[in-house]
C-alpha atoms as a PDB file:
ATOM      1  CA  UNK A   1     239.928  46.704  86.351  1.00  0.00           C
ATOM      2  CA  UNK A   2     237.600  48.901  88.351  1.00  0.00           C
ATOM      3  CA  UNK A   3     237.705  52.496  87.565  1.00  0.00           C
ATOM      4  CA  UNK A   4     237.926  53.669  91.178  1.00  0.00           C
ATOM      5  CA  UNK A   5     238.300  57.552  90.810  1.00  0.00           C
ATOM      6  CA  UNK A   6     234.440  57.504  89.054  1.00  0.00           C
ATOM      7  CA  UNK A   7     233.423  56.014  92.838  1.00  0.00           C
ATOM      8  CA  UNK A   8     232.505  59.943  93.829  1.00  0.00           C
ATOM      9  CA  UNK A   9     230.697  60.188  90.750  1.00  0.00           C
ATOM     10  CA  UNK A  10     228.474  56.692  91.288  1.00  0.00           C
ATOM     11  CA  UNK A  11     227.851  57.341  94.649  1.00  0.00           C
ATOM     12  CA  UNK A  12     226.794  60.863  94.413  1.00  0.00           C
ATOM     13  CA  UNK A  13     224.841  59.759  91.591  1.00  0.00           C
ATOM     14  CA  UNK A  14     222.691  56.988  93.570  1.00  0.00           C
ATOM     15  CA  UNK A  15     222.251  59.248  96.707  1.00  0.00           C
ATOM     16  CA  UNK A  16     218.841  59.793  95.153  1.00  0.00           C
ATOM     17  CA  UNK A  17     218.356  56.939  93.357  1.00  0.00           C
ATOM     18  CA  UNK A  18     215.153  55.797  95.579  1.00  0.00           C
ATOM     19  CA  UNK A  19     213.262  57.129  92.759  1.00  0.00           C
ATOM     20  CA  UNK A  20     209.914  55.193  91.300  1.00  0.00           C
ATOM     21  CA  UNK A  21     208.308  52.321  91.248  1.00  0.00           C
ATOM     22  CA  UNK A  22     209.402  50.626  87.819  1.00  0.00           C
ATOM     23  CA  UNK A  23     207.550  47.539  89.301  1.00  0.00           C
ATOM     24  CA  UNK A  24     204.122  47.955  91.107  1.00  0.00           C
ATOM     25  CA  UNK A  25     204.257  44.926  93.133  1.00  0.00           C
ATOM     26  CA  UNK A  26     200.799  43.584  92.038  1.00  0.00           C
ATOM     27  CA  UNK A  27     200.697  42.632  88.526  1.00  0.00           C
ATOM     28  CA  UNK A  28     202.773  42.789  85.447  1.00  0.00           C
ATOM     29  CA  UNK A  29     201.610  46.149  84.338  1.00  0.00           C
ATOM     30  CA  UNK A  30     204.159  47.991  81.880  1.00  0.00           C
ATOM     31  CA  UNK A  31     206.054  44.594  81.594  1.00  0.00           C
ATOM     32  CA  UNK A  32     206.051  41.786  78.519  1.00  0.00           C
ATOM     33  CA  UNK A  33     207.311  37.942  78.846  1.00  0.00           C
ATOM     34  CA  UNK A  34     209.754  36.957  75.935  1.00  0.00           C
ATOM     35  CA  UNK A  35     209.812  33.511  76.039  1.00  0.00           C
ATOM     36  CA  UNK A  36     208.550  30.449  77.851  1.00  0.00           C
ATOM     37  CA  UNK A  37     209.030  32.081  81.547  1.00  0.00           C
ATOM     38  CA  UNK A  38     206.120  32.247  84.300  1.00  0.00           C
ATOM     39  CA  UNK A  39     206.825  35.153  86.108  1.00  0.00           C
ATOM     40  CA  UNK A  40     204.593  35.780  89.439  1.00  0.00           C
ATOM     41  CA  UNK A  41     203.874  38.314  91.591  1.00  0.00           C
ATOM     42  CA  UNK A  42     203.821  36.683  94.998  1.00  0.00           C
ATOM     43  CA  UNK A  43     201.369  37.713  98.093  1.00  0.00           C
ATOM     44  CA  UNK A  44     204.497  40.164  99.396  1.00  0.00           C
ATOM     45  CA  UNK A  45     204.931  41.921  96.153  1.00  0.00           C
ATOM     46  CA  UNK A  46     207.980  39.983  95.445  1.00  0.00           C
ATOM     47  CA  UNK A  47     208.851  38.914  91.444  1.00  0.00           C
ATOM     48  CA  UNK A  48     209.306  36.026  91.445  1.00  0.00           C
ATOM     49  CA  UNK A  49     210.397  33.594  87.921  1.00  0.00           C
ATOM     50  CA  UNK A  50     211.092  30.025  87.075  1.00  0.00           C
ATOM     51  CA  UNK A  51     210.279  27.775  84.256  1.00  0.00           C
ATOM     52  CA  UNK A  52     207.143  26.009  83.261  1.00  0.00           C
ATOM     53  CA  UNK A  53     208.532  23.041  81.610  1.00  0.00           C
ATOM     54  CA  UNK A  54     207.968  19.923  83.688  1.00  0.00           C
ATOM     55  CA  UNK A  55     211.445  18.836  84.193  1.00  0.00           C
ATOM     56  CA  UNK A  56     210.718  15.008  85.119  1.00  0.00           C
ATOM     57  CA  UNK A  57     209.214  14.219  81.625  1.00  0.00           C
ATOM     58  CA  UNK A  58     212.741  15.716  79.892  1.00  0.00           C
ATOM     59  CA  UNK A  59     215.282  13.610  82.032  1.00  0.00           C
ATOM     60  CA  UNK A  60     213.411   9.629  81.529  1.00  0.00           C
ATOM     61  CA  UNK A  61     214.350   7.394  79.179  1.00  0.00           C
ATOM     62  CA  UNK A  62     212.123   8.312  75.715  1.00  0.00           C
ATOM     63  CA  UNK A  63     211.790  11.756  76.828  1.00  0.00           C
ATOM     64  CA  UNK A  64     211.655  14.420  74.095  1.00  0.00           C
ATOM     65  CA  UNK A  65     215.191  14.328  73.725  1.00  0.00           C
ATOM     66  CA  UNK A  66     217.607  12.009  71.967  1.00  0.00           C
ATOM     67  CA  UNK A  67     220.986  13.350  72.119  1.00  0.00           C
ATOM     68  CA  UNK A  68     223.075  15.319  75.018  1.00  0.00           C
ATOM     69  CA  UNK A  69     223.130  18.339  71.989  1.00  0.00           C
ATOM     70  CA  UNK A  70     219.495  18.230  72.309  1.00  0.00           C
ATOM     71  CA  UNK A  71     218.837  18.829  75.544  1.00  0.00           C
ATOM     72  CA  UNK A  72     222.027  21.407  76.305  1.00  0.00           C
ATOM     73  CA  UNK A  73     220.201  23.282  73.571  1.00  0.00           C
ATOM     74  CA  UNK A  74     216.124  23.244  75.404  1.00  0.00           C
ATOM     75  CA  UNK A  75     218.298  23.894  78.539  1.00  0.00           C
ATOM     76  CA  UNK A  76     220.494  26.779  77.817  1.00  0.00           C
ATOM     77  CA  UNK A  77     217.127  28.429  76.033  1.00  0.00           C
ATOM     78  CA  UNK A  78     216.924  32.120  78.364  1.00  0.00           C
ATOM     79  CA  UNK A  79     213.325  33.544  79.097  1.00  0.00           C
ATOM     80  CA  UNK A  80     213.224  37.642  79.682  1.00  0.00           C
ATOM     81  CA  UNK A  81     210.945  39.664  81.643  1.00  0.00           C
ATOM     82  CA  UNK A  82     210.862  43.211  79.399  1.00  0.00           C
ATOM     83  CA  UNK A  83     209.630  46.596  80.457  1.00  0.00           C
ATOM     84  CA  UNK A  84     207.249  47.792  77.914  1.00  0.00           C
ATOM     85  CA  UNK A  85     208.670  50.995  77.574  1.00  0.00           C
ATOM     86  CA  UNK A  86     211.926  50.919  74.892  1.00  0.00           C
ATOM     87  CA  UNK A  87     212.916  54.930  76.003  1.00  0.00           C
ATOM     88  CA  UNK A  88     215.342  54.459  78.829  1.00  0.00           C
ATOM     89  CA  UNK A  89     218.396  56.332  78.829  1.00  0.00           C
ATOM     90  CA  UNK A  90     220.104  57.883  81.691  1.00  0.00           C
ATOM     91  CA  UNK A  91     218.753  56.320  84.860  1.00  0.00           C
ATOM     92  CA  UNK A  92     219.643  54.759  88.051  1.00  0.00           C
ATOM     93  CA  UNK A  93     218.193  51.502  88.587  1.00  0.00           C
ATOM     94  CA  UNK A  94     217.803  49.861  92.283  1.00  0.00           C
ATOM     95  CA  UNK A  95     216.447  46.457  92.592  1.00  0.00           C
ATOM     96  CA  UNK A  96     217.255  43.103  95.165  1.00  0.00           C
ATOM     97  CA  UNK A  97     217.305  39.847  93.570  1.00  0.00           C
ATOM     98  CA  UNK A  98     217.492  36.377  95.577  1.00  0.00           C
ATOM     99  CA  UNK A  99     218.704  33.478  93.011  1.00  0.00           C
ATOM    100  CA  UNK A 100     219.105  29.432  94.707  1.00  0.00           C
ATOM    101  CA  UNK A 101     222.142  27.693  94.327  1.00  0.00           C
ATOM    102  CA  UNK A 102     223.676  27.216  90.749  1.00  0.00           C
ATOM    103  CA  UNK A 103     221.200  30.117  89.487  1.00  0.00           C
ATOM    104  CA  UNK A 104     222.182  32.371  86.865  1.00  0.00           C
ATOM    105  CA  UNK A 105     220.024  35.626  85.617  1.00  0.00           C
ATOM    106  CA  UNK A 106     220.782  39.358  85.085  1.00  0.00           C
ATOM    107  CA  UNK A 107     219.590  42.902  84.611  1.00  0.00           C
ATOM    108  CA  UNK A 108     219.513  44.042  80.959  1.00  0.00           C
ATOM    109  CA  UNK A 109     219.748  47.766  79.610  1.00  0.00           C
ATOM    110  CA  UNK A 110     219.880  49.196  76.059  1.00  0.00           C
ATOM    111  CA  UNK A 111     218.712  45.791  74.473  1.00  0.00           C
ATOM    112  CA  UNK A 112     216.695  47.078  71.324  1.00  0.00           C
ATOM    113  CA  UNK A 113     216.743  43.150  70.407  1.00  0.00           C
ATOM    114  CA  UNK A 114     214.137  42.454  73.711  1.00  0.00           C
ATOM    115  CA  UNK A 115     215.744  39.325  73.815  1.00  0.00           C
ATOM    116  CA  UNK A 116     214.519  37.784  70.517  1.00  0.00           C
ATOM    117  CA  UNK A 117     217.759  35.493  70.041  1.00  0.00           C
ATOM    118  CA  UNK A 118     218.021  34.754  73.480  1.00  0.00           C
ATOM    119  CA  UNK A 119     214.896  32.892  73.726  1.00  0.00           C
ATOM    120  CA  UNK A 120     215.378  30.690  70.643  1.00  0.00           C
ATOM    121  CA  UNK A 121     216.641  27.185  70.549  1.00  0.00           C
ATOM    122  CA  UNK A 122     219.412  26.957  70.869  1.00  0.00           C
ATOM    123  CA  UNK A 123     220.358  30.682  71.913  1.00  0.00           C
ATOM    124  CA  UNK A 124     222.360  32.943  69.396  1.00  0.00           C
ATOM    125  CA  UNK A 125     225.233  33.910  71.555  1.00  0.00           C
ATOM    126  CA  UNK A 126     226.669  36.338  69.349  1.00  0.00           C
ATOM    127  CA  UNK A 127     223.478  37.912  69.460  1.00  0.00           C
ATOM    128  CA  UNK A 128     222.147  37.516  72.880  1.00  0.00           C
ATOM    129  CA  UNK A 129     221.258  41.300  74.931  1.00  0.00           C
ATOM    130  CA  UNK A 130     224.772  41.242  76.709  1.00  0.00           C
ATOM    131  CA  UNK A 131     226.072  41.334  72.980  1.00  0.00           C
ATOM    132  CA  UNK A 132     223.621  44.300  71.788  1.00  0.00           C
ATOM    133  CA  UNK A 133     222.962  46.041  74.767  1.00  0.00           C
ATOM    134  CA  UNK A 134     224.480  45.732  78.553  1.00  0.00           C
ATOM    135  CA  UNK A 135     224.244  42.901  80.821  1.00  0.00           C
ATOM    136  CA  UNK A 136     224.723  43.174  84.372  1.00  0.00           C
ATOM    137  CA  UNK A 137     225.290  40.007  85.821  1.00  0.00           C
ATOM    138  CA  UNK A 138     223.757  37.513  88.418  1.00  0.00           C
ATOM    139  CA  UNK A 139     225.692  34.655  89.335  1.00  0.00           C
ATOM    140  CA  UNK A 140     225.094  32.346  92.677  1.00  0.00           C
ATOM    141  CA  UNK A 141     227.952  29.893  92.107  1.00  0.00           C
ATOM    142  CA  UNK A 142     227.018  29.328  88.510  1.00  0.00           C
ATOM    143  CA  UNK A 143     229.530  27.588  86.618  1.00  0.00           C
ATOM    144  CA  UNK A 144     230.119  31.072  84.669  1.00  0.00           C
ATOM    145  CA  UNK A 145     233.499  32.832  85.286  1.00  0.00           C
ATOM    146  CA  UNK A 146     231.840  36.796  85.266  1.00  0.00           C
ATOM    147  CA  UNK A 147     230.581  37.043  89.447  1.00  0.00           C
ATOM    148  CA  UNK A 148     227.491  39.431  90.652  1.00  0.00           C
ATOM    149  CA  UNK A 149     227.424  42.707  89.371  1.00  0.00           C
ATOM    150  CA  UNK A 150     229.546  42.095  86.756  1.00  0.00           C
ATOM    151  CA  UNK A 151     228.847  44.422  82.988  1.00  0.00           C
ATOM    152  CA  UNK A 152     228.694  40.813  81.086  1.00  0.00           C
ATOM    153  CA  UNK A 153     231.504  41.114  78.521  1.00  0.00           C
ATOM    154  CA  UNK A 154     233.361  44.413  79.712  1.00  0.00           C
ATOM    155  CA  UNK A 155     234.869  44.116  83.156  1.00  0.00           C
ATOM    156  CA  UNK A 156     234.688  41.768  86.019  1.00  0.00           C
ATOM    157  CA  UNK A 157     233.210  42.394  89.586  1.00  0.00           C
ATOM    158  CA  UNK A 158     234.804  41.136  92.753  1.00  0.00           C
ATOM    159  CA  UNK A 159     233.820  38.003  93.915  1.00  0.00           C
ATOM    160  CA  UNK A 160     233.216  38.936  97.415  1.00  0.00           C
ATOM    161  CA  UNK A 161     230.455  41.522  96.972  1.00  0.00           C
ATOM    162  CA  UNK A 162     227.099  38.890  96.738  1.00  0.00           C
ATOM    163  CA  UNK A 163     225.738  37.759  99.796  1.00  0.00           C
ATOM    164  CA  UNK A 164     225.419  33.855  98.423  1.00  0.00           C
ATOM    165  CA  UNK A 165     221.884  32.375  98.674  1.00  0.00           C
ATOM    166  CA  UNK A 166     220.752  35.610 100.642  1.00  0.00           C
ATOM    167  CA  UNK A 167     219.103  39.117  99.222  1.00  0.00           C
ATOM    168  CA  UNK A 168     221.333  41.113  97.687  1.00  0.00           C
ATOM    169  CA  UNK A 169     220.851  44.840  96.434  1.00  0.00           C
ATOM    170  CA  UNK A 170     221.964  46.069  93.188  1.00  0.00           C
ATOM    171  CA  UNK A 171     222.489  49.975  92.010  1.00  0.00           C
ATOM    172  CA  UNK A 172     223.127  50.411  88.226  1.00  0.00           C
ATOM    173  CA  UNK A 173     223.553  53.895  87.099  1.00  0.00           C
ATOM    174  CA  UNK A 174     223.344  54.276  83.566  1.00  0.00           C
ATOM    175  CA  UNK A 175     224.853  57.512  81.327  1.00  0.00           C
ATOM    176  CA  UNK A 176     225.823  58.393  78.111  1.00  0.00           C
ATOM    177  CA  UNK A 177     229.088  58.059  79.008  1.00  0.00           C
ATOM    178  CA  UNK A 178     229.327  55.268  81.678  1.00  0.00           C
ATOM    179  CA  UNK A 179     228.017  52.169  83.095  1.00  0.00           C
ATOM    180  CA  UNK A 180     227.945  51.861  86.577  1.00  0.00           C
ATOM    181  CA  UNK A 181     227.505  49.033  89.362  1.00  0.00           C
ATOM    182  CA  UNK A 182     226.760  49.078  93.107  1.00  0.00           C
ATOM    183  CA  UNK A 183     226.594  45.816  94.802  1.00  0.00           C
ATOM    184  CA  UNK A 184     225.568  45.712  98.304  1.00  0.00           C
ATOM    185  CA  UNK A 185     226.345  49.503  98.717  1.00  0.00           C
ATOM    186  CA  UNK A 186     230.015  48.638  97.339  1.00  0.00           C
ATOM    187  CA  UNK A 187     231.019  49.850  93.851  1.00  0.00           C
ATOM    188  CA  UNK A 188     232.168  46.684  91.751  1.00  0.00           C
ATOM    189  CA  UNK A 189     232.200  47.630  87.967  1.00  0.00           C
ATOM    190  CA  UNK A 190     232.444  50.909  85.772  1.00  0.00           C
ATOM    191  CA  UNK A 191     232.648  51.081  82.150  1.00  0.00           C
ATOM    192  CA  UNK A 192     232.635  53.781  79.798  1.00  0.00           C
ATOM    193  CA  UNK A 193     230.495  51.366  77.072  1.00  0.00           C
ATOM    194  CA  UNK A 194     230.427  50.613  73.572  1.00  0.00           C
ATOM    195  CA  UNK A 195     230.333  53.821  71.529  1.00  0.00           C
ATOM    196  CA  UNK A 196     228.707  51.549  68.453  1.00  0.00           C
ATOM    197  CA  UNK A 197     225.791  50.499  70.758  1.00  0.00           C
ATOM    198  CA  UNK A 198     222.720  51.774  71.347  1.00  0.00           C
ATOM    199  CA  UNK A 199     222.311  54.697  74.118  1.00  0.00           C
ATOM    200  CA  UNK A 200     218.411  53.907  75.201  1.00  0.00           C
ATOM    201  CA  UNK A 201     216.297  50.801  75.151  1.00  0.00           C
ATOM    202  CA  UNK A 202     214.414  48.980  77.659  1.00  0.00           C
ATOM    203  CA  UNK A 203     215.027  47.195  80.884  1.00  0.00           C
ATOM    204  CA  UNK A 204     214.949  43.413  81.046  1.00  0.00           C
ATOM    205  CA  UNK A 205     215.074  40.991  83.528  1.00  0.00           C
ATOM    206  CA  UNK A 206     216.446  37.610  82.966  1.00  0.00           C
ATOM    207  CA  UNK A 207     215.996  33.720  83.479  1.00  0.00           C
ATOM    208  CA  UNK A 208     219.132  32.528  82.232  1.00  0.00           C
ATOM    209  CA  UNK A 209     218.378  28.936  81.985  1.00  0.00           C
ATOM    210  CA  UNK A 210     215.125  25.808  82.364  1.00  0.00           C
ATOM    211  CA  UNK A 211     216.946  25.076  85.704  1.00  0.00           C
ATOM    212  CA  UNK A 212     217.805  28.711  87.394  1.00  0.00           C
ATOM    213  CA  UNK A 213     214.931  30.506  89.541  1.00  0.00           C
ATOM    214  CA  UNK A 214     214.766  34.013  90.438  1.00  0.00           C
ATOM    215  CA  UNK A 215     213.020  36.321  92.588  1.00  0.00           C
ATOM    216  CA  UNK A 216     213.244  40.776  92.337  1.00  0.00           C
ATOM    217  CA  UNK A 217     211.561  42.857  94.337  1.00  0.00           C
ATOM    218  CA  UNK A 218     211.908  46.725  95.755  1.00  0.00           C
ATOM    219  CA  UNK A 219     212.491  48.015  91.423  1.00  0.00           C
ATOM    220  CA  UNK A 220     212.894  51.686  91.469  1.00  0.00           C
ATOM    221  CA  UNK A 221     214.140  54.065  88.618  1.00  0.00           C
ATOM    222  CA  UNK A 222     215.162  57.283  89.052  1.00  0.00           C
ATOM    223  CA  UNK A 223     215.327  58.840  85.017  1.00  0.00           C
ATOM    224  CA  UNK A 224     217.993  61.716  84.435  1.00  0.00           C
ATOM    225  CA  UNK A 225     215.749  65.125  83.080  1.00  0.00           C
ATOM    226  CA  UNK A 226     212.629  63.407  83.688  1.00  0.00           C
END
């Protein structure tokens, strides 16, 4: 399903994709939490997120929730990390992300929403930023079907790209025309996009579930005409 005669195109693209700082690597300047994440910038710069919930008190017997539906429902509930800035069009995007074991998050772009029926519970799936914008996926043997690198929805990545439980970096290149993902300096997905959805918005950053954690670091942009 890959388009492989756009690979010229990508990788000339990202040859100068080293770009800016979208992320400082001290703070959450020009960033916004959506939902009940805790997002910390760690003594190395690194980004790191996880949940704040205190997991023991859900899982004992009179905990807060009485049925399975309940708890699938608190559990599946995402948390985002959003830039501030809503204006992003044509970029390219670097960034390396480290997920444990089961974890599940992704990179979001063109999500007008910022998340806001993502972080209800339970999620609106039909309404979630893969389904309004782009998702590009994370996925370290999550029980999820679309691997690393993935465009959530539109076309599958190879499995074989991710370096499992390890750093892995990740080139998006976003046009008018095209969606674009590097993985590990391979090209894994290309799409052309959804004509009926929006062409700018901001950049998220996700924590798919109360049980995935998941650490960024090294976020660059590199803005077309800018």
């Amino acid at each position: 399903m890959l388009a492989v005669a756009g690979c010229s195109w990508f990788i000339g693209t990202l040859a100068a994709a080293d770009g800016k700082p979208l992320f400082n690597g001290k703070n959450l300047d020009g960033w916004e939490v959506i939902g009940d994440g805790q997002w910390t910038v760690m003594a190395d710069g690194t980004l790191l997120g996880q949940r704040i919930a205190d997991l023991r008190k859900t899982l004992v017997p009179g905990g807060p929730f009485t049925t399975p539906q309940q708890f699938k429902s608190w559990v599946d509930t995402q948390s985002w990390l959003y830039t501030t800035r809503n204006d992003f069009g044509e970029f390219d995007l670097h960034l390396e992300y480290w997920t444990k074991t089961t974890g599940n998050s992704g990179v979001s772009i063109r999500d007008t929403s910022r998340a806001k029926w993502g972080v209800t519970t339970p999620p609106d799936y039909t309404r979630t930023p893969s389904k309004i914008g782009y998702e590009i996926q994370i996925n370290n043997r999550f029980p999820d079907p679309h691997p690393s690198g993935s465009i959530y929805g539109f076309v599958d990545a190879p499995k074989d790209a991710q370096h499992e439980d390890d750093w892995n970096a990740m080139d998006i290149a976003s046009r008018n025309d095209k969606i674009a993902v590097k993985l590990n300096g391979r090209v894994v997905a290309e799409h052309p996009g959804d004509p009926q959805r929006p062409k700018v918005g901001p950049i998220g950053l996700q924590m798919h579930d109360q049980f995935s954690i998941i650490q960024f670091r090294n976020i660059r942009i590199r803005e077309v005409g800018r």
